[in-house]
C-alpha atoms as a PDB file:
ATOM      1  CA  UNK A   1     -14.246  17.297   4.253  1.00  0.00           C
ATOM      2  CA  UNK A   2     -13.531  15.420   1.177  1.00  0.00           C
ATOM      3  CA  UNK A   3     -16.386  12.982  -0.112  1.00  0.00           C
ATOM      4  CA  UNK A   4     -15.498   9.559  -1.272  1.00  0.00           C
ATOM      5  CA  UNK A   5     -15.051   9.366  -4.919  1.00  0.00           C
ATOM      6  CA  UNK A   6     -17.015   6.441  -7.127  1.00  0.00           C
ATOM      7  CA  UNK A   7     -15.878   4.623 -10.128  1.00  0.00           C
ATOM      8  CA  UNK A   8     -17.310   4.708 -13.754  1.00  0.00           C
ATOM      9  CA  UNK A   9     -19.141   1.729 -14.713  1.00  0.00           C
ATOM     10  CA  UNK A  10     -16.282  -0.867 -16.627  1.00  0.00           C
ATOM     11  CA  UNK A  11     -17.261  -0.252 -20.906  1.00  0.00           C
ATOM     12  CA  UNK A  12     -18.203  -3.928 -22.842  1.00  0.00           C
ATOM     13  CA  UNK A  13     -15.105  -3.755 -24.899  1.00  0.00           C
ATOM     14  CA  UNK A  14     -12.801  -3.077 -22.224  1.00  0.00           C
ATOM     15  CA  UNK A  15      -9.604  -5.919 -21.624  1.00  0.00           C
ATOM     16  CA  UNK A  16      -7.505  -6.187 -18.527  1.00  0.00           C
ATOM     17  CA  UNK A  17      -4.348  -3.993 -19.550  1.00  0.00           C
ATOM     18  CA  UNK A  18      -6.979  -0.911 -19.294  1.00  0.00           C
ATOM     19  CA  UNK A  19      -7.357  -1.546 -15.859  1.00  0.00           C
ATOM     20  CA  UNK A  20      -3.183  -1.151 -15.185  1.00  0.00           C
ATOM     21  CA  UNK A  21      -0.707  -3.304 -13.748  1.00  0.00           C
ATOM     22  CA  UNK A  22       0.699  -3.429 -10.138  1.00  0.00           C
ATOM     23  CA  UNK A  23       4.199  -4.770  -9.267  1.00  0.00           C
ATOM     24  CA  UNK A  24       4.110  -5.718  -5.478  1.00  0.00           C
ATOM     25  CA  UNK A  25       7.321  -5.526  -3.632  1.00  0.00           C
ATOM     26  CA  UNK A  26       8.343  -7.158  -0.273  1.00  0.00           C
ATOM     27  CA  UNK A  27       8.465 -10.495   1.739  1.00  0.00           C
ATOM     28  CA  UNK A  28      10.952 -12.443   3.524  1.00  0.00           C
ATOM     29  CA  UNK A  29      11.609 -15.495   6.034  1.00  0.00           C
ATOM     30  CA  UNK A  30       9.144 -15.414   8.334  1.00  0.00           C
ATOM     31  CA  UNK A  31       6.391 -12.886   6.210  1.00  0.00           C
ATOM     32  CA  UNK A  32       5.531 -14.622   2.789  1.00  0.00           C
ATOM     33  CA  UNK A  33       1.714 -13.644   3.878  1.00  0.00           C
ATOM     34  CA  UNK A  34       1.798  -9.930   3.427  1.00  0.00           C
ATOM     35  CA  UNK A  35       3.072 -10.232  -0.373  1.00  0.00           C
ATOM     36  CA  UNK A  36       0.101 -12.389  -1.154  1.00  0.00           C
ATOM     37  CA  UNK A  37      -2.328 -10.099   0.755  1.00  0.00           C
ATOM     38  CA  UNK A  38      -1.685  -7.426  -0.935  1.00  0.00           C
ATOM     39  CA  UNK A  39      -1.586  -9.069  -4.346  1.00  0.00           C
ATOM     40  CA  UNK A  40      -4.508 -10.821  -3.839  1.00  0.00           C
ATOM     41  CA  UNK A  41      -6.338  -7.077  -2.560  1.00  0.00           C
ATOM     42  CA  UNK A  42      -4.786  -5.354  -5.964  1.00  0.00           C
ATOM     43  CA  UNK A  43      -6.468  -8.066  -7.860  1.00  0.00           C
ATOM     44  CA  UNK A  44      -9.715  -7.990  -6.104  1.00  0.00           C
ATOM     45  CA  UNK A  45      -9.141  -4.111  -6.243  1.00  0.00           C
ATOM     46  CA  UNK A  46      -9.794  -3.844  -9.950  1.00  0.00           C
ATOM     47  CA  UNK A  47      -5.878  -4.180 -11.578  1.00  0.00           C
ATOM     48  CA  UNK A  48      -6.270  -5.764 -14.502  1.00  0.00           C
ATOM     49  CA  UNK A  49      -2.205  -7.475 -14.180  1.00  0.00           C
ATOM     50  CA  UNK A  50      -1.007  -8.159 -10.748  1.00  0.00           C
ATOM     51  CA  UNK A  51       2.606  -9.086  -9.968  1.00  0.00           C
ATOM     52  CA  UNK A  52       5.044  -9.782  -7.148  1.00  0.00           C
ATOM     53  CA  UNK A  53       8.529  -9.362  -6.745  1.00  0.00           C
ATOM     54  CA  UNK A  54       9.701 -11.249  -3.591  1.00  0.00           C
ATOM     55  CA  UNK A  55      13.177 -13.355  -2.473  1.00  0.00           C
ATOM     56  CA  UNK A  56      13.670 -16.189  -4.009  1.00  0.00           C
ATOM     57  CA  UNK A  57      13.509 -18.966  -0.631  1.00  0.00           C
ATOM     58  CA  UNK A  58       9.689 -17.428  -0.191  1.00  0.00           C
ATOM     59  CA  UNK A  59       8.437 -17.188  -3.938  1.00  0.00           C
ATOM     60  CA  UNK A  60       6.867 -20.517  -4.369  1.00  0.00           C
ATOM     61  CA  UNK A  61       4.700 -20.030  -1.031  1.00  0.00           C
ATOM     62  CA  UNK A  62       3.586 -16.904  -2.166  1.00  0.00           C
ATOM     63  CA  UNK A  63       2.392 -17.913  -5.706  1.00  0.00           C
ATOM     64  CA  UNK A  64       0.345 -20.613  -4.050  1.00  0.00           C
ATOM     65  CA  UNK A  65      -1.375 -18.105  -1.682  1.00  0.00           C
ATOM     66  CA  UNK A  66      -1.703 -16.072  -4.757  1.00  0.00           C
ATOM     67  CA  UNK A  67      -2.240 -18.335  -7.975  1.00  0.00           C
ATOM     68  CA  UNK A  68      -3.795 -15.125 -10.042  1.00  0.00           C
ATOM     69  CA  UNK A  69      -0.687 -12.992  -9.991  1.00  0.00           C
ATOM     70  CA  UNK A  70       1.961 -13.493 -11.643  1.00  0.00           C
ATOM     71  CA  UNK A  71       6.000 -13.420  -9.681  1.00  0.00           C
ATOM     72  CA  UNK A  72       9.420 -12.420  -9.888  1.00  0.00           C
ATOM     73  CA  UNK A  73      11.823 -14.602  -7.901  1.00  0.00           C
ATOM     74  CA  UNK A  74      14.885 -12.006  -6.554  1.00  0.00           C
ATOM     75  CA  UNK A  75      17.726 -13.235  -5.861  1.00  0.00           C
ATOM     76  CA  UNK A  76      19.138 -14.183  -2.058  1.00  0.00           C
ATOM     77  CA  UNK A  77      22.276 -15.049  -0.841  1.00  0.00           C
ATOM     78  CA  UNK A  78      23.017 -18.483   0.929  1.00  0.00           C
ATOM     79  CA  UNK A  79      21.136 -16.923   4.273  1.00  0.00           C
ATOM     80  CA  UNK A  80      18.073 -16.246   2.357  1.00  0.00           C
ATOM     81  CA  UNK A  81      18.876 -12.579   2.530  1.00  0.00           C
ATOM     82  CA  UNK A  82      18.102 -10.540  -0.893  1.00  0.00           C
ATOM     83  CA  UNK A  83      21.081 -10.623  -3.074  1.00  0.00           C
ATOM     84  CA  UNK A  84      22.600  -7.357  -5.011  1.00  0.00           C
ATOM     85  CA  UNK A  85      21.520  -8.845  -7.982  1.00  0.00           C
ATOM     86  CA  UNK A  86      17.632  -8.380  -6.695  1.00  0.00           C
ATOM     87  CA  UNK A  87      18.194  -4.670  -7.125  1.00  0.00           C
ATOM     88  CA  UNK A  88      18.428  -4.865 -10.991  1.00  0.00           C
ATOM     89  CA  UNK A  89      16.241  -7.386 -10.375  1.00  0.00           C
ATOM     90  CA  UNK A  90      13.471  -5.178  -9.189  1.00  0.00           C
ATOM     91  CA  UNK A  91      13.616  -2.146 -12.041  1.00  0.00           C
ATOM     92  CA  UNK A  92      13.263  -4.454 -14.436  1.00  0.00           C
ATOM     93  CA  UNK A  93      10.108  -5.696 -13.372  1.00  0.00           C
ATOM     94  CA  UNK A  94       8.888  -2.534 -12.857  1.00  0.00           C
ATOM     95  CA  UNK A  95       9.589  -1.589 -16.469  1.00  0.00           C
ATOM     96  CA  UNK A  96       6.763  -3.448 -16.756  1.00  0.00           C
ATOM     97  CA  UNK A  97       4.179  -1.603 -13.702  1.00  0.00           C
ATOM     98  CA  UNK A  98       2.069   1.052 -14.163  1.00  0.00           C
ATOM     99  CA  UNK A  99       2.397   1.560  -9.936  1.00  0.00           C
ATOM    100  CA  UNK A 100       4.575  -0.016  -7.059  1.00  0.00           C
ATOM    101  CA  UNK A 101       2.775  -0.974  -3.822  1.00  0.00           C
ATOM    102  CA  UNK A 102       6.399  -1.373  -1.159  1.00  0.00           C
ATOM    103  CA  UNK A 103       7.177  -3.445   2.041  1.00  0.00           C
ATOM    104  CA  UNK A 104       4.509  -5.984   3.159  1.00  0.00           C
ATOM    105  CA  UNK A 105       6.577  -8.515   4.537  1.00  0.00           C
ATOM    106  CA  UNK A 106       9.833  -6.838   3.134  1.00  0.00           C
ATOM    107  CA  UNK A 107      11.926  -7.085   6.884  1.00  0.00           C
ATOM    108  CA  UNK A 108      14.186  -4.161   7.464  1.00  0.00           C
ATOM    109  CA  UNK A 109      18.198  -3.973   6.182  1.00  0.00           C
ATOM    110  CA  UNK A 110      21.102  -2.133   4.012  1.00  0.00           C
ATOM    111  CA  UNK A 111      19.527  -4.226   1.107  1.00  0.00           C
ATOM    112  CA  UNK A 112      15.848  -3.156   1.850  1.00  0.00           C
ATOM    113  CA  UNK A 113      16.626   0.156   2.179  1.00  0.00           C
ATOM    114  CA  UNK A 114      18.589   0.266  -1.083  1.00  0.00           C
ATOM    115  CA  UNK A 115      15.124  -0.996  -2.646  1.00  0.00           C
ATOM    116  CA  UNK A 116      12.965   1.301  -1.254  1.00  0.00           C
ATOM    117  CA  UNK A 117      15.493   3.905  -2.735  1.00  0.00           C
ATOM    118  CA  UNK A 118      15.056   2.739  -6.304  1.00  0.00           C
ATOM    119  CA  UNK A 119      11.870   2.358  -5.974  1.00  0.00           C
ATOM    120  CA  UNK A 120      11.154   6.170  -5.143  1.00  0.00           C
ATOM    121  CA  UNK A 121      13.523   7.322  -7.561  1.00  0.00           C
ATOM    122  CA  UNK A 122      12.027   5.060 -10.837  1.00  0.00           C
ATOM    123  CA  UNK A 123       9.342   7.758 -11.311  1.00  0.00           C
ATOM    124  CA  UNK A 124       6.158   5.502 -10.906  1.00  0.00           C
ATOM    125  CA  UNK A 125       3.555   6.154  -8.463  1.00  0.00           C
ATOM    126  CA  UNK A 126       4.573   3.738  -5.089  1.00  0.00           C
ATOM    127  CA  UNK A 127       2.226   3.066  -2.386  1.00  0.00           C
ATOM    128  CA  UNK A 128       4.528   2.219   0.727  1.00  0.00           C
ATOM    129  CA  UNK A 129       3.460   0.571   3.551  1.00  0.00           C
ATOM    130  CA  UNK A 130       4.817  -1.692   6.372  1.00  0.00           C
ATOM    131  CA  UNK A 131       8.543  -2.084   6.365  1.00  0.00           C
ATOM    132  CA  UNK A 132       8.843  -0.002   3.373  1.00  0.00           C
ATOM    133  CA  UNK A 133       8.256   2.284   5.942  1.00  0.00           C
ATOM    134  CA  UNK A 134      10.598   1.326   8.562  1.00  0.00           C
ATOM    135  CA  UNK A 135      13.354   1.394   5.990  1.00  0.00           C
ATOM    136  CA  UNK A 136      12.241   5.273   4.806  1.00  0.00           C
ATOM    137  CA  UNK A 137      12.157   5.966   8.618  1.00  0.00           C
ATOM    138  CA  UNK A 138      16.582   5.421   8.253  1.00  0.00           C
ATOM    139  CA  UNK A 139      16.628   7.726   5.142  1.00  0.00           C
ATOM    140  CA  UNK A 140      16.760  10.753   6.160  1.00  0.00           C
ATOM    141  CA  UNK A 141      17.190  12.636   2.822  1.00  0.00           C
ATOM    142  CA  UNK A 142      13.740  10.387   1.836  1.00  0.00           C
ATOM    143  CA  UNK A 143      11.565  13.504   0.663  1.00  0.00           C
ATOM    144  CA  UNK A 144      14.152  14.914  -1.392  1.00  0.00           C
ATOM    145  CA  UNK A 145      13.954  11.322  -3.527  1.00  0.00           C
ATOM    146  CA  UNK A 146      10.765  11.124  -5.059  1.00  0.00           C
ATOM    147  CA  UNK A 147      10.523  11.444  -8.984  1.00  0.00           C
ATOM    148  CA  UNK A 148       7.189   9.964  -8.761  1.00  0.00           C
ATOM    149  CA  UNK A 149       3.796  10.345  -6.763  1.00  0.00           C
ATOM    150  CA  UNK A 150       3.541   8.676  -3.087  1.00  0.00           C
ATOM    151  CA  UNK A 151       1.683   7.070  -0.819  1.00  0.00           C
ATOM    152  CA  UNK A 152       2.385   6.321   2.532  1.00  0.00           C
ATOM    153  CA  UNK A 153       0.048   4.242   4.988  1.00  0.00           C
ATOM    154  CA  UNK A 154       1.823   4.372   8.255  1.00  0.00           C
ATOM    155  CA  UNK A 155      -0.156   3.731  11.945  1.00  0.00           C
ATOM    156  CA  UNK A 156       0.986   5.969  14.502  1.00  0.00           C
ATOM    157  CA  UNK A 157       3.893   3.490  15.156  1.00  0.00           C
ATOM    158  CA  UNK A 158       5.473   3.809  12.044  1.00  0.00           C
ATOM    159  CA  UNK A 159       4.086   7.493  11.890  1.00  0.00           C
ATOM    160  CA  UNK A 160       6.024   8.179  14.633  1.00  0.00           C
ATOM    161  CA  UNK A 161       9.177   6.815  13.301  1.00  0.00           C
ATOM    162  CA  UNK A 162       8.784   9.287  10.367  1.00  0.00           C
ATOM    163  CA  UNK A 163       8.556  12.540  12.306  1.00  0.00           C
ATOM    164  CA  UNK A 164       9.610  11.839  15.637  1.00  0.00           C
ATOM    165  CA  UNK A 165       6.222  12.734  17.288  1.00  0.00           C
ATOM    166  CA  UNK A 166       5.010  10.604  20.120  1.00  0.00           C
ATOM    167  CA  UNK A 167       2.036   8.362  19.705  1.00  0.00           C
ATOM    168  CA  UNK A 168       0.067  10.017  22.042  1.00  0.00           C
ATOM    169  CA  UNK A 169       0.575  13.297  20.586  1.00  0.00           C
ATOM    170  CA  UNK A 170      -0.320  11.664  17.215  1.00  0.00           C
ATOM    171  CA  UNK A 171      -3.727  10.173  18.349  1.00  0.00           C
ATOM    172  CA  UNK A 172      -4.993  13.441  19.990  1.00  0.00           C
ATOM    173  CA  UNK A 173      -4.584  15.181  17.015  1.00  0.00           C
ATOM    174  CA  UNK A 174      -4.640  13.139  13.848  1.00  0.00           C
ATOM    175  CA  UNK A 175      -5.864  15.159  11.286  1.00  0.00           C
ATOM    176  CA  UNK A 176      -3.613  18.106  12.560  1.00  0.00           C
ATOM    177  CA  UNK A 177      -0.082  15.584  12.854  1.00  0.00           C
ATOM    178  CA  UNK A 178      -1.371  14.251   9.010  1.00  0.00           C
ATOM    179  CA  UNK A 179      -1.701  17.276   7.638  1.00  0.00           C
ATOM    180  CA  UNK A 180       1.570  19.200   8.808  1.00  0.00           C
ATOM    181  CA  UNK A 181       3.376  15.749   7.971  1.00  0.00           C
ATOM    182  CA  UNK A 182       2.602  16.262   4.423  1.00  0.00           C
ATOM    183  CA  UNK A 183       3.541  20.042   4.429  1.00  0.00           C
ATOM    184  CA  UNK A 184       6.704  19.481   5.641  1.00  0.00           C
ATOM    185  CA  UNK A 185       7.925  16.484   3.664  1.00  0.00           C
ATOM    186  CA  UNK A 186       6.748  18.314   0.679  1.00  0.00           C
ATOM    187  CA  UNK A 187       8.290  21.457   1.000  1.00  0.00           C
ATOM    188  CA  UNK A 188      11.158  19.822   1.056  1.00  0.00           C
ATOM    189  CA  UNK A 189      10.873  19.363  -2.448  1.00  0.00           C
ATOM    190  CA  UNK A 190       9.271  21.989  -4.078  1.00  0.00           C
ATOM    191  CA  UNK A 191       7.394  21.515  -6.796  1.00  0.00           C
ATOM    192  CA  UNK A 192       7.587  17.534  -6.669  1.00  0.00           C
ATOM    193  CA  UNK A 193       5.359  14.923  -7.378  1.00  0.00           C
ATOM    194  CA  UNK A 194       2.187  14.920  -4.841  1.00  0.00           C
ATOM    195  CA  UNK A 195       2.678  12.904  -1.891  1.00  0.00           C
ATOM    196  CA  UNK A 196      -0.744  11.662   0.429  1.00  0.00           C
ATOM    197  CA  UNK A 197      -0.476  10.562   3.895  1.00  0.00           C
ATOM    198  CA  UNK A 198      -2.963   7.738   5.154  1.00  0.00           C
ATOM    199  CA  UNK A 199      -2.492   7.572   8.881  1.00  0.00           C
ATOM    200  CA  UNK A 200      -4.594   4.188   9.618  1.00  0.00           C
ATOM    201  CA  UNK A 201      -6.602   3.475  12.946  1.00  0.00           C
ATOM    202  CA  UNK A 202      -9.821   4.747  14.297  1.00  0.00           C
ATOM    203  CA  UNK A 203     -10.912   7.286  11.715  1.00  0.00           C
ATOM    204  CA  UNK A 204      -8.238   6.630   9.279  1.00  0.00           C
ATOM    205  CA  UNK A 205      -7.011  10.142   7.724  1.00  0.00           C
ATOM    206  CA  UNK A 206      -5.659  10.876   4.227  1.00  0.00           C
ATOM    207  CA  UNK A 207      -4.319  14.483   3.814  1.00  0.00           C
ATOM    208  CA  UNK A 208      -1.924  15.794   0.989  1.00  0.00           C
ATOM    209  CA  UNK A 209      -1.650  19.087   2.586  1.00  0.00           C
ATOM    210  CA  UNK A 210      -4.175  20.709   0.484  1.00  0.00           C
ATOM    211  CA  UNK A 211      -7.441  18.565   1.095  1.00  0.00           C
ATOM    212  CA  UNK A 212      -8.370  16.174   4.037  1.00  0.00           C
ATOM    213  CA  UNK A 213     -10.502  13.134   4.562  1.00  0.00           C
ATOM    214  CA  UNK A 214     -11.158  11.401   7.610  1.00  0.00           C
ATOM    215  CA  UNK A 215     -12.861   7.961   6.606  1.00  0.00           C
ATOM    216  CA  UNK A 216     -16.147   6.704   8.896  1.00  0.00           C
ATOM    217  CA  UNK A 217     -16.128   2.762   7.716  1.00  0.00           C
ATOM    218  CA  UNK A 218     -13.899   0.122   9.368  1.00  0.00           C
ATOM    219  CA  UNK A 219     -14.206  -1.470  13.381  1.00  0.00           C
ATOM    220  CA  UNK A 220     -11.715  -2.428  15.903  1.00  0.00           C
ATOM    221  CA  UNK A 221     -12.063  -6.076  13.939  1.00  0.00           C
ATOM    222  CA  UNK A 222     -10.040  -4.987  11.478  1.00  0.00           C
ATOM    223  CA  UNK A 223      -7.186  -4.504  14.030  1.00  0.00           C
ATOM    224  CA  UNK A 224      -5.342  -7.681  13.195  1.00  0.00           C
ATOM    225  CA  UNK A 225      -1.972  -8.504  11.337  1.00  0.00           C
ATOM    226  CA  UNK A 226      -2.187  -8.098   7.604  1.00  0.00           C
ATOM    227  CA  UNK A 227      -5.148  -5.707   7.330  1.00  0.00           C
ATOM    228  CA  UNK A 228      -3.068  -2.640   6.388  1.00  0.00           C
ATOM    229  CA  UNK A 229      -1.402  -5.292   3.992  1.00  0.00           C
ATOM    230  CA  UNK A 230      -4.816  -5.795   2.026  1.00  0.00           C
ATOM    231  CA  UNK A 231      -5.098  -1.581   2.217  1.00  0.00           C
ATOM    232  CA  UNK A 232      -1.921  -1.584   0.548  1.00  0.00           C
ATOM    233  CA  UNK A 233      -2.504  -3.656  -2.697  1.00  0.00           C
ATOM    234  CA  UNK A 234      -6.232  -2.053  -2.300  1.00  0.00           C
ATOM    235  CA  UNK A 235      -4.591   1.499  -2.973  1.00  0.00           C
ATOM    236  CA  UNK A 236      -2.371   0.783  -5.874  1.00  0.00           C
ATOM    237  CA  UNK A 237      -4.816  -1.388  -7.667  1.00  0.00           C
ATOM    238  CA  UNK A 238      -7.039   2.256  -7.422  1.00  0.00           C
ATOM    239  CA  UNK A 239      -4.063   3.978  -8.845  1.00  0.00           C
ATOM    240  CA  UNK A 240      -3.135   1.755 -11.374  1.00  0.00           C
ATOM    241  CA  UNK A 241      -6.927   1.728 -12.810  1.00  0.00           C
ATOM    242  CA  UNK A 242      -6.252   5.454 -12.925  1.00  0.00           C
ATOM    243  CA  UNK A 243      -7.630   7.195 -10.210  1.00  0.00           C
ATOM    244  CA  UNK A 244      -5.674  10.657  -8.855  1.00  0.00           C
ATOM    245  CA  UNK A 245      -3.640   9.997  -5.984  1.00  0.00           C
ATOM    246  CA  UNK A 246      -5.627  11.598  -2.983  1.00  0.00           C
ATOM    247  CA  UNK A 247      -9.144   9.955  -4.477  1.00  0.00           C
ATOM    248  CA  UNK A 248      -7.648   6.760  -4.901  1.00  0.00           C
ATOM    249  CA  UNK A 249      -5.959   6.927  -1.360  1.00  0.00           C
ATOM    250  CA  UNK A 250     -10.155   7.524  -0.165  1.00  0.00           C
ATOM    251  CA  UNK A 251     -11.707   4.924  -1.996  1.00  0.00           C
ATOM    252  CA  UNK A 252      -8.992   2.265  -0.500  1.00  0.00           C
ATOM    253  CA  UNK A 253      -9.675   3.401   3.093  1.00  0.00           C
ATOM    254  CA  UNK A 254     -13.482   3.740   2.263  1.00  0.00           C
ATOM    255  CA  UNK A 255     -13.811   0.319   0.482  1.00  0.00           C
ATOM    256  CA  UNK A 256     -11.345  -1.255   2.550  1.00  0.00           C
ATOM    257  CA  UNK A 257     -13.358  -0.169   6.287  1.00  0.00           C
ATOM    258  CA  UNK A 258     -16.535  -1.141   4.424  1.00  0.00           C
ATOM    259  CA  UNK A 259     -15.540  -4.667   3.381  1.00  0.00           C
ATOM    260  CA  UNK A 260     -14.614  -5.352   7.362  1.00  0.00           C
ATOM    261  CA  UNK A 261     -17.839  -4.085   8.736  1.00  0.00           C
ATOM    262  CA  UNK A 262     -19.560  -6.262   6.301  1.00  0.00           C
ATOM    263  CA  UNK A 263     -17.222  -9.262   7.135  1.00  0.00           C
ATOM    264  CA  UNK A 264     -17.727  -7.943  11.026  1.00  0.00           C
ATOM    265  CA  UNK A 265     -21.492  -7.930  10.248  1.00  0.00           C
ATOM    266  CA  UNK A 266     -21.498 -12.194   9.197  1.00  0.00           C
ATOM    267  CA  UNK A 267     -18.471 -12.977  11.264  1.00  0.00           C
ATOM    268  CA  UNK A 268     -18.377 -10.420  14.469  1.00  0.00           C
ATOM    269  CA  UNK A 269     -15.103  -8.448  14.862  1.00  0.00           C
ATOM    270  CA  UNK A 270     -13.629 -10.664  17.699  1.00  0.00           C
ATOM    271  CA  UNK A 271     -12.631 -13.724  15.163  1.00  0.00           C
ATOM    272  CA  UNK A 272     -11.863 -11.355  12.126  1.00  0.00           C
ATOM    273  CA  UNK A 273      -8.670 -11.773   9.843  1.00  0.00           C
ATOM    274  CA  UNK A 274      -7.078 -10.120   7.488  1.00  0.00           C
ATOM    275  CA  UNK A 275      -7.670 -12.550   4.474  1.00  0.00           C
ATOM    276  CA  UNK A 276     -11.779 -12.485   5.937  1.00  0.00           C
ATOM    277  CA  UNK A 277     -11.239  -8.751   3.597  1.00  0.00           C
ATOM    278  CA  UNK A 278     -10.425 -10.374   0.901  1.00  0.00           C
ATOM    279  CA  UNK A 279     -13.879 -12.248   0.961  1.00  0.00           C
ATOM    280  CA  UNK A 280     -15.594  -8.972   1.258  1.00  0.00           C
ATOM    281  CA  UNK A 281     -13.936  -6.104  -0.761  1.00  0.00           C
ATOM    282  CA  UNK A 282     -16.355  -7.861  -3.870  1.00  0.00           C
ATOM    283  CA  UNK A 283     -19.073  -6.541  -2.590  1.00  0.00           C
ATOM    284  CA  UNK A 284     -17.134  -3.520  -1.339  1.00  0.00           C
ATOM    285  CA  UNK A 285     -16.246  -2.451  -4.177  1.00  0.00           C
ATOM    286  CA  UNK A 286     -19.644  -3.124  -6.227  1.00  0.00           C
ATOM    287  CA  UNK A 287     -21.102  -0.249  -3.616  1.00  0.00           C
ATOM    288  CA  UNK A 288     -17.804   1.657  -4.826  1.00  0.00           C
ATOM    289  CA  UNK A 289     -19.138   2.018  -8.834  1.00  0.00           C
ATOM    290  CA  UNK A 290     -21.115   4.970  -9.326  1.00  0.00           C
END
C-alpha cells in the first residue's frame, strides 16, 4: 500500500501565485453551500488564488460564505437556470486556473452537462465531485473526453451510477470495484491523461490502476452533507500547489479524515458538520508538512 505523501516546508521568499490557483465550479437554487465549502477547503488547502464560478441568482451568498475567494457571476435565464452564455462564461475563467474542482452544488441538466463537457476537454487537471458526477454518469462517451488529468470522488451512490455495479457489490469489495473502475475507463483512452478514483466512505480508496491506497483517518462523524464538498476543494488546492495526481488525491483523503477525528476528538462525531472541517484542516495540514 501506498504511504501518504508530505509537503516541503513553504521557502521565505515564496508569494501566493507559487502556490496555484483553483477555479471552483458549481452551485445553484437550493445549494449555494457546497461552492463555498469547497472554496473555503482550497484556500485552507494551501492555493495561493481561489475562485468560484457559480449562477448569477446564488453569487452574492456565496461570496459572503466565502469573502477570501474571489467569483465569477454566470449567467441564468429568468428561472435562475444557467444561461448559454455561462458556457463561454466558464473557459474564460479558467484561462485563468491552474486546476478545476466540478459540481458541488452544480444540480443536474442539458446545461450542466454541457459544462462538465468543457470542462474535461480544456486540458487542465479537474477534480469532479458531486453532481459533476451525476452529469458524467449521462455521458456515456465521458472517458474518451479527457485532454487533461482527473479526479473523481464518487461514494458508492454515485459510484454506482458510473459503472452500473450495485452498492452492495461495491462495499464488499472496494479496493477491487476502484481499481478495475480505473482500468476500464482508462483503456478506453489509451495513452491519456492519468485519471484517480477516490471512492469515499469507511476506508476511503484512491486507485489509478497502477497503485492503491486505502486511507485509515476519518469517523462516521464525517458522514454529513458537505463533507465530500470540503474533500473536493481539499484535492485541487493539493494539485494546484503541484502535487502529482494520485499523491495529491492521498494527502486530501489523509488530511481531510484527520481534520474530522480531531474536530470529532473536541466536538464528538454525533453533532459534527461539514464547515466543523474547515476549523480543523489548519492543524491538519501542519501534521501534513514534512
Amino acid at each position: 500500500m501506498t504511504e501518504v505523501p508530505k509537503l516541503p516546508p513553504r521557502g521565505r521568499e515564496d508569494h501566493k501565485g507559487d502556490y496555484g490557483r483553483v477555479l471552483v465550479v458549481g452551485g445553484s437554487i437550493g445549494m449555494p453551500g457546497a461552492v463555498a465549502l469547497a472554496a473555503n477547503a482550497a484556500l485552507r488547502g494551501g492555493a495561493g488564488l481561489v475562485t468560484f464560478a457559480a449562477p448569477r441568482v446564488v453569487q452574492p451568498v456565496i461570496a459572503a460564505l466565502s469573502p477570501c475567494a474571489t467569483s465569477v457571476p454566470l449567467a441564468c435565464d429568468e428561472d435562475g437556470q444557467l444561461a448559454p452564455e455561462a458556457l463561454r462564461q466558464m473557459r474564460s475563467a479558467a484561462d485563468k486556473a491552474d486546476v478545476l474542482a466540478v459540481g458541488p452544488g452544480l444540480a443536474v441538466g442539458t446545461r450542466q452537462q454541457e459544462l462538465v463537457r468543457e470542462a474535461m476537454e480544456i486540458g487542465l487537471p479537474v477534480v469532479l465531485d458531486a453532481d459533476g458526477l451525476n452529469n458524467l454518469a449521462r455521458m456515456n462517451d465521458w472517458p474518451q473526453l479527457r485532454r487533461g488529468p482527473l479526479v473523481l470522488t464518487p461514494h458508492p451512490g454515485e459510484f454506482s451510477r458510473l459503472t452500473g455495479s450495485t452498492i452492495e457489490d461495491i462495499r464488499s469489495a472496494r479496493e477491487t470495484a476502484a481499481h478495475a473502475a480505473v482500468s476500464e475507463w482508462t483503456a478506453a483512452l489509451e495513452g491519456g491523461p492519468p485519471l484517480v478514483c477516490v471512492l469515499k466512505g469507511a476506508d476511503t480508496v484512491v486507485a489509478n490502476g497502477r497503485r492503491l491506497y486505502v486511507n485509515a483517518t476519518g469517523n462516521p462523524g464525517m458522514a454529513t452533507g458537505g463533507s465530500g464538498d470540503v474533500l473536493t476543494g481539499l484535492t485541487a488546492a493539493l494539485l494546484a500547489g503541484g502535487l502529482e495526481l494520485f499523491d495529491a488525491a492521498c494527502l486530501a483523503v489523509w488530511a481531510h479524515g484527520r481534520a474530522g477525528d480531531l474536530a470529532a476528538e473536541e466536538l464528538g462525531q454525533v453533532s459534527l458538520i461539514a464547515s466543523d472541517l474547515l476549523d480543523y484542516l489548519p492543524r491538519a495540514m501542519k501534521e501534513a508538512v514534512g
